[in-house]
PDB file of N, CA and C in Angstrom:
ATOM      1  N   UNK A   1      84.454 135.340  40.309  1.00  0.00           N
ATOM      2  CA  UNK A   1      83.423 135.082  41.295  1.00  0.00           C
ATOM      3  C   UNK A   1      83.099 133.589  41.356  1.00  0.00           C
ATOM      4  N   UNK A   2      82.981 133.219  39.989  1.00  0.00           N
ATOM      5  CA  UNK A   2      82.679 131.559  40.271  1.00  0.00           C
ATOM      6  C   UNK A   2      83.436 130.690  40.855  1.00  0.00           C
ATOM      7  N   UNK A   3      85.224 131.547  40.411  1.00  0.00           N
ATOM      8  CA  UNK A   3      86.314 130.268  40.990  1.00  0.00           C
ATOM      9  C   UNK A   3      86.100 130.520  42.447  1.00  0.00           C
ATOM     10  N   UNK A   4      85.920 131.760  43.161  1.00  0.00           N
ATOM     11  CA  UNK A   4      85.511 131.586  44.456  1.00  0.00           C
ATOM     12  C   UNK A   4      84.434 130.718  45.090  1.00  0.00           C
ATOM     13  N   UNK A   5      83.246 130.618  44.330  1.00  0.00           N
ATOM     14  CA  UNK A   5      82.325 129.487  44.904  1.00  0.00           C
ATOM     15  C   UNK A   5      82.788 128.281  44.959  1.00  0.00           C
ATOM     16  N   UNK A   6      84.046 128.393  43.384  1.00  0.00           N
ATOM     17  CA  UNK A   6      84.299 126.707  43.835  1.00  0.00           C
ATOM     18  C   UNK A   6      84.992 126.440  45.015  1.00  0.00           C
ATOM     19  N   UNK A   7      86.055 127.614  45.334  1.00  0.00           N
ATOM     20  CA  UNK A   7      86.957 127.252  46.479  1.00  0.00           C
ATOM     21  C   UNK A   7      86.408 126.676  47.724  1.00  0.00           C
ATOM     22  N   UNK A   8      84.793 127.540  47.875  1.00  0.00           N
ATOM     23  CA  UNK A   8      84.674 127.571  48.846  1.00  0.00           C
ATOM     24  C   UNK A   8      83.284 126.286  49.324  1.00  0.00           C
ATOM     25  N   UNK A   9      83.080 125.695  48.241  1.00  0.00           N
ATOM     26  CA  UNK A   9      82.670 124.376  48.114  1.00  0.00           C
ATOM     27  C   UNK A   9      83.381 123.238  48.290  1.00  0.00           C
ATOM     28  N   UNK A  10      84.472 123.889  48.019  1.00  0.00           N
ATOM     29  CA  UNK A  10      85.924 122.255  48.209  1.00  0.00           C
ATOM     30  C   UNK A  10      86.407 122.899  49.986  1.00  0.00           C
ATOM     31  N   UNK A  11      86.634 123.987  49.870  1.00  0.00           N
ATOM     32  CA  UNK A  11      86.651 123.637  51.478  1.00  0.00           C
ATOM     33  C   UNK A  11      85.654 122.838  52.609  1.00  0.00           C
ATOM     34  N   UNK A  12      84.249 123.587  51.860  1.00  0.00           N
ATOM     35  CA  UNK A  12      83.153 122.698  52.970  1.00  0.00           C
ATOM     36  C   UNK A  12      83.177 121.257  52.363  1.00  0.00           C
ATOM     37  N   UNK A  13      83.584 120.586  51.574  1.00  0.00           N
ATOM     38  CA  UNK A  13      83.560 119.067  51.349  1.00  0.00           C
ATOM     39  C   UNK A  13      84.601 118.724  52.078  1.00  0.00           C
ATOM     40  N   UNK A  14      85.955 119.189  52.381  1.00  0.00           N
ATOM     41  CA  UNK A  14      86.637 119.107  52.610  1.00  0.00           C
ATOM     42  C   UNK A  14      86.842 119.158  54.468  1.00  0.00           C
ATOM     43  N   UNK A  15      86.284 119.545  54.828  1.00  0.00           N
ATOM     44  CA  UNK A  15      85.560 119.721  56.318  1.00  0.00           C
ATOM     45  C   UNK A  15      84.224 118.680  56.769  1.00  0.00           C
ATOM     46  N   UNK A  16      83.742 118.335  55.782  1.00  0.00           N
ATOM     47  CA  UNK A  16      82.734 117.586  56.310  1.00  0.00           C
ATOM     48  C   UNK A  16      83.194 116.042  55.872  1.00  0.00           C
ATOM     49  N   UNK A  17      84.305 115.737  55.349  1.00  0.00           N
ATOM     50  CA  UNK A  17      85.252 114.786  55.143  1.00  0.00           C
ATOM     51  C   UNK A  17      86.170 114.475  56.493  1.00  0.00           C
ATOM     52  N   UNK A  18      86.842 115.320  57.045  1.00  0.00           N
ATOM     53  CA  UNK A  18      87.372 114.969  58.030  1.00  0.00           C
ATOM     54  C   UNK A  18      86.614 115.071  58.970  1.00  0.00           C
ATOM     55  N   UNK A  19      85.521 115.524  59.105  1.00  0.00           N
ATOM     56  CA  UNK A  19      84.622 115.469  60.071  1.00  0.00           C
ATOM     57  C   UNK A  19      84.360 113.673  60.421  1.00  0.00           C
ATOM     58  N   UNK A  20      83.841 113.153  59.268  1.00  0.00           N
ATOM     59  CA  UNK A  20      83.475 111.380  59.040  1.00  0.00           C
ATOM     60  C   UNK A  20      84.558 111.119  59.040  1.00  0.00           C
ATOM     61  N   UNK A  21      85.706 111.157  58.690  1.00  0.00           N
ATOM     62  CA  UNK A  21      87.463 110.313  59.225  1.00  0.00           C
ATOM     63  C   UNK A  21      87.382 110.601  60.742  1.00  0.00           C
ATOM     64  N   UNK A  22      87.449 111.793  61.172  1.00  0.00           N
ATOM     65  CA  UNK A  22      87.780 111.976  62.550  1.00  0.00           C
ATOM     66  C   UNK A  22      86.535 111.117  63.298  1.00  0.00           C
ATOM     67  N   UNK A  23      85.611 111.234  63.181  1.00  0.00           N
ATOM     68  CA  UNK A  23      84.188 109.726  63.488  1.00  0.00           C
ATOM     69  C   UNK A  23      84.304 108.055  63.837  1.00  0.00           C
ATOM     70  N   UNK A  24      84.696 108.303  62.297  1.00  0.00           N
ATOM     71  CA  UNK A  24      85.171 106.583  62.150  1.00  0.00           C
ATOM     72  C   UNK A  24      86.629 106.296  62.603  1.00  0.00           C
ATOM     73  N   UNK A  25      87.281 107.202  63.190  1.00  0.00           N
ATOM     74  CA  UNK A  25      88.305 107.081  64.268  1.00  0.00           C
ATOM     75  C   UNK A  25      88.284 107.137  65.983  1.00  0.00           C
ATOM     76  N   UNK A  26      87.309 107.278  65.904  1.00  0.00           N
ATOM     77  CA  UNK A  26      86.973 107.377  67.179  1.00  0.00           C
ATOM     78  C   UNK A  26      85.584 105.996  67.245  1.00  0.00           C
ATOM     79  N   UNK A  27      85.036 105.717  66.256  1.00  0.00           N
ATOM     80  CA  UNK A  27      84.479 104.360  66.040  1.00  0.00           C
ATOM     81  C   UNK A  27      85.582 103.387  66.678  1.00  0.00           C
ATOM     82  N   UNK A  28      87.060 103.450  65.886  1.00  0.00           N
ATOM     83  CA  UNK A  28      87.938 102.313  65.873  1.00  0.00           C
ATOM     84  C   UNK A  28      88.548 102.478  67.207  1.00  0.00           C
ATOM     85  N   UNK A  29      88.345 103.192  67.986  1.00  0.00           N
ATOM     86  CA  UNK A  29      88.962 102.943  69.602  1.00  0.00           C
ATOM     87  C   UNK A  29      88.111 102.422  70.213  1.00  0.00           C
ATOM     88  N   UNK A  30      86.530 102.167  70.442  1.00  0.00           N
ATOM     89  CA  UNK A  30      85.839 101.886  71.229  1.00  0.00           C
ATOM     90  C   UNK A  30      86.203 100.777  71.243  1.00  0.00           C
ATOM     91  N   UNK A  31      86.098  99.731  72.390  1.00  0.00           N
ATOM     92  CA  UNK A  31      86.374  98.711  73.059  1.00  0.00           C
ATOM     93  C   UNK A  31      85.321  97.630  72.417  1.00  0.00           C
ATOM     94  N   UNK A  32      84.106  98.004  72.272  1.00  0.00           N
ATOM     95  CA  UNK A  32      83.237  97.584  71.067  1.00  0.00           C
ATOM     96  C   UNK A  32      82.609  97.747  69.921  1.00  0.00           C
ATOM     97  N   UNK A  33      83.996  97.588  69.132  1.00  0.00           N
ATOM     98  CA  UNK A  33      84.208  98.284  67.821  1.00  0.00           C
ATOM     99  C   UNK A  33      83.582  96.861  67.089  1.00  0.00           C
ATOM    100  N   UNK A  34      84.102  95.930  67.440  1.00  0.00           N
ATOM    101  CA  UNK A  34      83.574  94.628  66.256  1.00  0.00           C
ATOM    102  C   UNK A  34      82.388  93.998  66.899  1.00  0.00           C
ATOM    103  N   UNK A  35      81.888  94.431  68.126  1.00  0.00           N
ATOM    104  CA  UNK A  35      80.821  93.229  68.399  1.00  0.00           C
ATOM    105  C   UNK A  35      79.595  94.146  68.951  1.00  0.00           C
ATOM    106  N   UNK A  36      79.508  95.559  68.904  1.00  0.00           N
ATOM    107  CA  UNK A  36      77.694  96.132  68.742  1.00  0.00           C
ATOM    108  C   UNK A  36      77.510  96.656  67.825  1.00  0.00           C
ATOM    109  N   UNK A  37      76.583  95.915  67.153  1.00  0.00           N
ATOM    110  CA  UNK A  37      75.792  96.240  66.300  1.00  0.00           C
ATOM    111  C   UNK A  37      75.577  97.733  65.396  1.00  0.00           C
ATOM    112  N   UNK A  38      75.349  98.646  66.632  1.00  0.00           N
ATOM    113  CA  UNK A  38      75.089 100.027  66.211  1.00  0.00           C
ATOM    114  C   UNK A  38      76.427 100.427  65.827  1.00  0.00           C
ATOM    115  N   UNK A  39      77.482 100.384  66.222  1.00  0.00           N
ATOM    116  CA  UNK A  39      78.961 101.066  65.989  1.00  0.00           C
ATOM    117  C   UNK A  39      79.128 100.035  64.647  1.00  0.00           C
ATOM    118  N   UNK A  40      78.625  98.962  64.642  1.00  0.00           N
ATOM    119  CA  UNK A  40      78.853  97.933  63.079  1.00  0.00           C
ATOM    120  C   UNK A  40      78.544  99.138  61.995  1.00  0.00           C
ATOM    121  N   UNK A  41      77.106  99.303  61.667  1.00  0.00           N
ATOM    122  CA  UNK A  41      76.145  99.648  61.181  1.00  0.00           C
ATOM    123  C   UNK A  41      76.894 101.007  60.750  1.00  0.00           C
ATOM    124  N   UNK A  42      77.172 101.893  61.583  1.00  0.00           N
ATOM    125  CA  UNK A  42      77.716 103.305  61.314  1.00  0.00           C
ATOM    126  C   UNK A  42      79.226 103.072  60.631  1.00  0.00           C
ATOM    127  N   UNK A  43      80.170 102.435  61.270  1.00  0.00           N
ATOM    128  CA  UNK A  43      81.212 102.242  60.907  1.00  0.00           C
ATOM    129  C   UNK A  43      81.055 101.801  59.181  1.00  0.00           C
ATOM    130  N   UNK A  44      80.209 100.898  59.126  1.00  0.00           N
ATOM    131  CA  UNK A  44      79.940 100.324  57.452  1.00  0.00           C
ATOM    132  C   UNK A  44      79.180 101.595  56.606  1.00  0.00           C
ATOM    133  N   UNK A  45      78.655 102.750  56.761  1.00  0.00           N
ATOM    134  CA  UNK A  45      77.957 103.687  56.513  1.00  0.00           C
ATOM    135  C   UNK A  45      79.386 104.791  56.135  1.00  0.00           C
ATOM    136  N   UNK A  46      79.619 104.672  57.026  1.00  0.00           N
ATOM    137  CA  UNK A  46      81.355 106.231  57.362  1.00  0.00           C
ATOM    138  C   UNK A  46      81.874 104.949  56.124  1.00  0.00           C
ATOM    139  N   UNK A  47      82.745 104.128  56.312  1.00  0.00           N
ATOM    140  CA  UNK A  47      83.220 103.259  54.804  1.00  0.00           C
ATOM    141  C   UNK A  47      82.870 103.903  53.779  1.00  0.00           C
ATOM    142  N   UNK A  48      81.175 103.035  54.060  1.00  0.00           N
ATOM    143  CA  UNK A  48      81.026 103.482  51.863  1.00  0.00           C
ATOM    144  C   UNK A  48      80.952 104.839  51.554  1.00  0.00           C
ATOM    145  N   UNK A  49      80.568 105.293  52.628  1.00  0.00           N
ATOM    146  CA  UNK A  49      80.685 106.924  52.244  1.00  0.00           C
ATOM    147  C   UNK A  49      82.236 107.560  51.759  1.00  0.00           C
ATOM    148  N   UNK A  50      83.385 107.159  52.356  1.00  0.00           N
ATOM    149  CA  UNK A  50      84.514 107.987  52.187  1.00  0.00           C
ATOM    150  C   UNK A  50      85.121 107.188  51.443  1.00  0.00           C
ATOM    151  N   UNK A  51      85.085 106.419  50.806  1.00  0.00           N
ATOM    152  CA  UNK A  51      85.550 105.243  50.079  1.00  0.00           C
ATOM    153  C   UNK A  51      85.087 104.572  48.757  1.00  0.00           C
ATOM    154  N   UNK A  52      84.319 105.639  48.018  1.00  0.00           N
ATOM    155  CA  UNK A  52      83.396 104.956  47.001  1.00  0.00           C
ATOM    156  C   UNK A  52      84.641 104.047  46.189  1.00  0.00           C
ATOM    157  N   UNK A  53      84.384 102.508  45.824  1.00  0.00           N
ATOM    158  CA  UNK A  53      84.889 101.853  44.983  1.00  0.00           C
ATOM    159  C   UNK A  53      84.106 101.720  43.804  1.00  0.00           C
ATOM    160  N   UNK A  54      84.157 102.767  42.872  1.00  0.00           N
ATOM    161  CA  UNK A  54      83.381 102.727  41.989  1.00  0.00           C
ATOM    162  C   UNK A  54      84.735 103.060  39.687  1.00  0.00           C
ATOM    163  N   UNK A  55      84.160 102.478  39.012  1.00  0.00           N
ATOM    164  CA  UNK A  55      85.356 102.347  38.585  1.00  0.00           C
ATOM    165  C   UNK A  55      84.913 103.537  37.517  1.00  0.00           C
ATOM    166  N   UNK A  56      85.874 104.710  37.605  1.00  0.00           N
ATOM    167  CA  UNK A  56      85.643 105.485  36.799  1.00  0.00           C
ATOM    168  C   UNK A  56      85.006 105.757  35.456  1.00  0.00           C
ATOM    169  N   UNK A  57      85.140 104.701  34.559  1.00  0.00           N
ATOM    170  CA  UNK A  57      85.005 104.725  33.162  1.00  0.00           C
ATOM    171  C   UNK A  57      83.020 104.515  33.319  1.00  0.00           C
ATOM    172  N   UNK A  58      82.645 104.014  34.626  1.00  0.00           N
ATOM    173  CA  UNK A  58      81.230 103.887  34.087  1.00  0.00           C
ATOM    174  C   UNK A  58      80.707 105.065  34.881  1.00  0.00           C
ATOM    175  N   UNK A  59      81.385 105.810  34.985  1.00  0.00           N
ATOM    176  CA  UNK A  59      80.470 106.874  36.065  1.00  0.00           C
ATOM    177  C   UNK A  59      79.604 107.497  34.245  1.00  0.00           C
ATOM    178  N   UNK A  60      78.640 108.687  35.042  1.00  0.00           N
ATOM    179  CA  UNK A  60      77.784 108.753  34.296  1.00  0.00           C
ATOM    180  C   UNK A  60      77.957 110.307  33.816  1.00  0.00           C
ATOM    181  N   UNK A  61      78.429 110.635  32.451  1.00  0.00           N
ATOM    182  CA  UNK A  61      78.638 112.229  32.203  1.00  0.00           C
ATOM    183  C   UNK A  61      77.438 112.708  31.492  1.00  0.00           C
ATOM    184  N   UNK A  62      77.407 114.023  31.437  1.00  0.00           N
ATOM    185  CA  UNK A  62      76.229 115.230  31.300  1.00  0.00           C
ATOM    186  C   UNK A  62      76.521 115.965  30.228  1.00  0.00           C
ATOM    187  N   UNK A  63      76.055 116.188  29.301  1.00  0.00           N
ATOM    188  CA  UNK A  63      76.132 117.289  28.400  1.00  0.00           C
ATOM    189  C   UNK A  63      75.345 118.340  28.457  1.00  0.00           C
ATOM    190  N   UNK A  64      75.761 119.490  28.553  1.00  0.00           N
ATOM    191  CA  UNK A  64      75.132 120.611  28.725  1.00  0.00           C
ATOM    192  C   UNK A  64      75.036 121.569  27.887  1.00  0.00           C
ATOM    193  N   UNK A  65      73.895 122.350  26.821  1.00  0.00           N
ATOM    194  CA  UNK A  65      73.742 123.301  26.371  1.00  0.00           C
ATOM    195  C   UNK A  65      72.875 123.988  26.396  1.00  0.00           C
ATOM    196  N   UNK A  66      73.265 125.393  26.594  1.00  0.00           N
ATOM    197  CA  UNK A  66      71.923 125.829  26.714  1.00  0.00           C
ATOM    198  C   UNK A  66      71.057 125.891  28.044  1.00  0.00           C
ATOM    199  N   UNK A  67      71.831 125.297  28.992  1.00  0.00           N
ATOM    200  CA  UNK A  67      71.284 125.310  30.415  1.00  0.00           C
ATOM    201  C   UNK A  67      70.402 123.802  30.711  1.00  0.00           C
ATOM    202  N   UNK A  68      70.689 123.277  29.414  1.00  0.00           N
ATOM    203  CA  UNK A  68      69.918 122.317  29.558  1.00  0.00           C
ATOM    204  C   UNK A  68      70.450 120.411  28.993  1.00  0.00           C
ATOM    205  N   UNK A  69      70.445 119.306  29.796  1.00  0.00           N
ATOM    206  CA  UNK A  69      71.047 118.425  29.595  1.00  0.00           C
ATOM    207  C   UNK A  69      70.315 117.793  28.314  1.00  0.00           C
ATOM    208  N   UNK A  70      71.811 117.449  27.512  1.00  0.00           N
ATOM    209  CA  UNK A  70      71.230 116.959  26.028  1.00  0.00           C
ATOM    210  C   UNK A  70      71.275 115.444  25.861  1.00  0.00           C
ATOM    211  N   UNK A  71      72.470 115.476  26.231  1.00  0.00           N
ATOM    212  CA  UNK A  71      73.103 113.671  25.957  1.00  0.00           C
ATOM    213  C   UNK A  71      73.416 113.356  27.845  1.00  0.00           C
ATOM    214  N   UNK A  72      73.313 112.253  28.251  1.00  0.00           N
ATOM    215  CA  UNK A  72      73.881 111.594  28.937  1.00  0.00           C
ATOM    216  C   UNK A  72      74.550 110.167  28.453  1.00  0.00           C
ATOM    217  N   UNK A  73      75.233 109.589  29.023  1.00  0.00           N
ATOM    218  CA  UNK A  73      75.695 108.435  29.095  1.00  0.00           C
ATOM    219  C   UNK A  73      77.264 108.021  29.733  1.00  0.00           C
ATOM    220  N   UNK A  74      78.466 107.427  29.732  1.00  0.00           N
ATOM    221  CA  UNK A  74      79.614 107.504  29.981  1.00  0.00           C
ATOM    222  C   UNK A  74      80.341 107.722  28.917  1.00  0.00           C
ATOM    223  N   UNK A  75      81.878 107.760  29.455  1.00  0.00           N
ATOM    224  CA  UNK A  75      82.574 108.212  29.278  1.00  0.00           C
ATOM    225  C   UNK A  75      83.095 108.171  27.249  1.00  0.00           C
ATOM    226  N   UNK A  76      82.748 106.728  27.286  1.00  0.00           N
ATOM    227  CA  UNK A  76      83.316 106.245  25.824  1.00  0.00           C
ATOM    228  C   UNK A  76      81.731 106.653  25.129  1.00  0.00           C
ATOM    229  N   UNK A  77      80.893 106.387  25.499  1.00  0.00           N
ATOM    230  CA  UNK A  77      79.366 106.888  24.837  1.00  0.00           C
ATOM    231  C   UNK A  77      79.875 108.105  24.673  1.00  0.00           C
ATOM    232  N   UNK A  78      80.043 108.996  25.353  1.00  0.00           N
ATOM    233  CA  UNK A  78      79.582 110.560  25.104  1.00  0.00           C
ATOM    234  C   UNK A  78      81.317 110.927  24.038  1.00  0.00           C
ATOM    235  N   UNK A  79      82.294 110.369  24.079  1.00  0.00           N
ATOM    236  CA  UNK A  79      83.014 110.575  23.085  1.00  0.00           C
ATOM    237  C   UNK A  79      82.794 110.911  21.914  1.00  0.00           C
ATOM    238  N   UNK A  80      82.043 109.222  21.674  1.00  0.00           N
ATOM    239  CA  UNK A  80      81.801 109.000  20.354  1.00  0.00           C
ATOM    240  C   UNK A  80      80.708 109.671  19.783  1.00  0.00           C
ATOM    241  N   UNK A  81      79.622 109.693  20.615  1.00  0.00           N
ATOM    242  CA  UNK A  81      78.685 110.974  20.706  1.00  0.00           C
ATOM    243  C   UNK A  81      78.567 112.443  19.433  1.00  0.00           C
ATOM    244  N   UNK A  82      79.858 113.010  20.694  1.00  0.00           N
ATOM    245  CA  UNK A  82      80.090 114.458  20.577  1.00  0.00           C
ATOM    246  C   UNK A  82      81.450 114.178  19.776  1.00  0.00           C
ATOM    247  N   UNK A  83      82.208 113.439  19.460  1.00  0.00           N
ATOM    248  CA  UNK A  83      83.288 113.263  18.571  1.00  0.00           C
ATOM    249  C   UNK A  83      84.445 113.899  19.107  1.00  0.00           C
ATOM    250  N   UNK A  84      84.869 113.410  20.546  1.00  0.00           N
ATOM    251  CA  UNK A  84      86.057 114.218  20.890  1.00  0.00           C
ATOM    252  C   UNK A  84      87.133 113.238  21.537  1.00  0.00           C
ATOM    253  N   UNK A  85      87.935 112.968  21.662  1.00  0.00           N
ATOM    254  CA  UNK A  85      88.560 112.360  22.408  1.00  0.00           C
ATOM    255  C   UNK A  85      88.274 112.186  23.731  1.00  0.00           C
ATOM    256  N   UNK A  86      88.907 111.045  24.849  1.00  0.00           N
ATOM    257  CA  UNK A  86      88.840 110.843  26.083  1.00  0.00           C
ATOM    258  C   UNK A  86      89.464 111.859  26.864  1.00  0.00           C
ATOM    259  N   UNK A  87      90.681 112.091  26.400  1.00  0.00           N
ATOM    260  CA  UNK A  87      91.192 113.066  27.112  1.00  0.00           C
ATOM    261  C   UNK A  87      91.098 114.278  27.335  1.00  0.00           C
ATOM    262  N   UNK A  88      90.230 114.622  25.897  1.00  0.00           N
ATOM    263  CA  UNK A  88      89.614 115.992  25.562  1.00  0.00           C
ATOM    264  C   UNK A  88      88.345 115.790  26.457  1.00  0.00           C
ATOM    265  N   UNK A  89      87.758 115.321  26.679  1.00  0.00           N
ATOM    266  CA  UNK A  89      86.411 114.865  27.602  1.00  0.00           C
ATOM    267  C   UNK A  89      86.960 115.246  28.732  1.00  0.00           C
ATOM    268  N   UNK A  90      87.999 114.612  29.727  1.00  0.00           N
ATOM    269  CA  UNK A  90      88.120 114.482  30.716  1.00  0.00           C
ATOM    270  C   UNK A  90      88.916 116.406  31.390  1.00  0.00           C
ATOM    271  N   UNK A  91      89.428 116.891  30.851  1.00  0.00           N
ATOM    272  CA  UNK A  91      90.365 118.125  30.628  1.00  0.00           C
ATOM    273  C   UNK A  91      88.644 119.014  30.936  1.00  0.00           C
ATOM    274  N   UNK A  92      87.512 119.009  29.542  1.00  0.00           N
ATOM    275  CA  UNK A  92      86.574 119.567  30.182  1.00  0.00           C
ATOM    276  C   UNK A  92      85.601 119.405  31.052  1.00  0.00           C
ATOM    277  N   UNK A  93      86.166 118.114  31.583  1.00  0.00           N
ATOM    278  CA  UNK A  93      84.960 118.110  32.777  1.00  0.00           C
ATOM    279  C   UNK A  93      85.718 118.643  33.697  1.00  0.00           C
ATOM    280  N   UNK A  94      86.694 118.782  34.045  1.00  0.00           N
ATOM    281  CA  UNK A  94      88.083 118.904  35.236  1.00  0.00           C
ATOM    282  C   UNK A  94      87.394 120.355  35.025  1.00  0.00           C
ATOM    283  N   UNK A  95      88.049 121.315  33.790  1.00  0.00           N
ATOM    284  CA  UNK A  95      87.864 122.372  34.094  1.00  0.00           C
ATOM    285  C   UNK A  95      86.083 123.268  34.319  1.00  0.00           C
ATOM    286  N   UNK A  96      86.007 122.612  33.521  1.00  0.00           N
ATOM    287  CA  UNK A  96      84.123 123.110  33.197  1.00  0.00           C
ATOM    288  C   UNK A  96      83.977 123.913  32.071  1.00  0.00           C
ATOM    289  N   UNK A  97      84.774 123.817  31.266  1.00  0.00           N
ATOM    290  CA  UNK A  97      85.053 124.921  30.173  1.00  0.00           C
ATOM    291  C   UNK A  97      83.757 123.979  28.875  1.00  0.00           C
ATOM    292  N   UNK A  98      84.022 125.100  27.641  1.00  0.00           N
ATOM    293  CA  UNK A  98      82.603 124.891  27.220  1.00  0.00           C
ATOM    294  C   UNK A  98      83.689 124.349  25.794  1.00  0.00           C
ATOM    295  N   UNK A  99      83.214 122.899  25.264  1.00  0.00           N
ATOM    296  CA  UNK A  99      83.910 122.614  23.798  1.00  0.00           C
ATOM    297  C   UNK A  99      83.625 123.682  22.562  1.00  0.00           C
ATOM    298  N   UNK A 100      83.929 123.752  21.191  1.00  0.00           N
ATOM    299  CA  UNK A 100      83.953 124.173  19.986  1.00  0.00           C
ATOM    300  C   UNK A 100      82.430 124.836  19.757  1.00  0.00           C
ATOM    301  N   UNK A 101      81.173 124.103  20.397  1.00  0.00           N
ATOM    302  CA  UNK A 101      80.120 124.125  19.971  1.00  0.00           C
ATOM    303  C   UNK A 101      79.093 124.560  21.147  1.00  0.00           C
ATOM    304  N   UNK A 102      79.495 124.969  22.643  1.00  0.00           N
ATOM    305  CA  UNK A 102      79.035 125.415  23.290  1.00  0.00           C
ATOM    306  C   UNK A 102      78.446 124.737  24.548  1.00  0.00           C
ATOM    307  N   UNK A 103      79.087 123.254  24.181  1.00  0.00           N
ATOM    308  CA  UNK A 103      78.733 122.630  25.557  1.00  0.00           C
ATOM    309  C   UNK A 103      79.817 122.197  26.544  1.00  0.00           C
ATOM    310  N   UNK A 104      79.041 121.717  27.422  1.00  0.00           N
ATOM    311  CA  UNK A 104      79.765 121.649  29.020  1.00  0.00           C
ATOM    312  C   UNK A 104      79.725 120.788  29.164  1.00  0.00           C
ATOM    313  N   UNK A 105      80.332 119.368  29.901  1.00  0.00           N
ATOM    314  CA  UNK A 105      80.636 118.651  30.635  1.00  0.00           C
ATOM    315  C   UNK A 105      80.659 118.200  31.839  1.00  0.00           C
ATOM    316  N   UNK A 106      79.842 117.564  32.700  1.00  0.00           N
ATOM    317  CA  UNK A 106      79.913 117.324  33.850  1.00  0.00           C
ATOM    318  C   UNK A 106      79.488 115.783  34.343  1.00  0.00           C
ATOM    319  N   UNK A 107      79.944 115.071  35.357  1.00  0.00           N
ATOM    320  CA  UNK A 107      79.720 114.233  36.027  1.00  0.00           C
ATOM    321  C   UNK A 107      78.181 114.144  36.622  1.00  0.00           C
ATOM    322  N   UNK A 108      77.536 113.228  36.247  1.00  0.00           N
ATOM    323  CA  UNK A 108      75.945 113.147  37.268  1.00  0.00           C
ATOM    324  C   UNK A 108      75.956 113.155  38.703  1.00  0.00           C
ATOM    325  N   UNK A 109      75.345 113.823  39.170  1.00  0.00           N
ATOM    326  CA  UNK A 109      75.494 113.859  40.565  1.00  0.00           C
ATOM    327  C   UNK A 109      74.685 112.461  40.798  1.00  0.00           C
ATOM    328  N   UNK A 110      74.883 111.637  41.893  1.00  0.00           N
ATOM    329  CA  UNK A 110      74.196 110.731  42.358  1.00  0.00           C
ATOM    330  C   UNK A 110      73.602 110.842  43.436  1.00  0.00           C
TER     331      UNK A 110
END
């Protein structure tokens, strides 16, 4: 049941993604694409939105037990933390599976 919610969460991200590509493509035909203001403004909005340049290692992970967040910090913090490897970190945040001791892994939503 859950892998179905996820499916069906990556489809609607996945739809409301090409929704803002198909946008900011139709931004880039208008005839005043570089010189009004308002098509500036949106066009720079559709960007940072579909484009985060953000560098993985500082995003911000979650520890979860118990229903409830214990530790935060990144990636090399919460290693050393919880005493697991990077790759072992990264495997349970991908899947959502629970380590040795009953916690979960996840990315902070922003």
């Amino acid at each position: 049941m859950q892998q179905h919610q996820k499916n069906i969460e990556k489809k609607l991200r996945r739809k409301v993604r090409l929704e803002k590509l198909y946008r900011l493509e139709q931004l880039s035909k208008r005839a005043d694409f570089d010189t009004n203001p308002a098509v500036i403004i949106e066009r720079d909005a559709l960007r940072k939105e579909l484009w985060r340049a953000e560098n993985p290692n500082n995003r911000i992970v979650e520890v979860i037990y118990k229903g409830e967040v214990i530790y935060e910090g990144t990636k090399i913090n919460i290693c050393n933390k919880c005493k697991k490897t990077r790759g072992n970190i990264n495997s349970l945040i991908r899947t959502g599976g629970r380590d040795d001791h009953g916690r979960t892994y996840r990315f902070k939503e922003s």
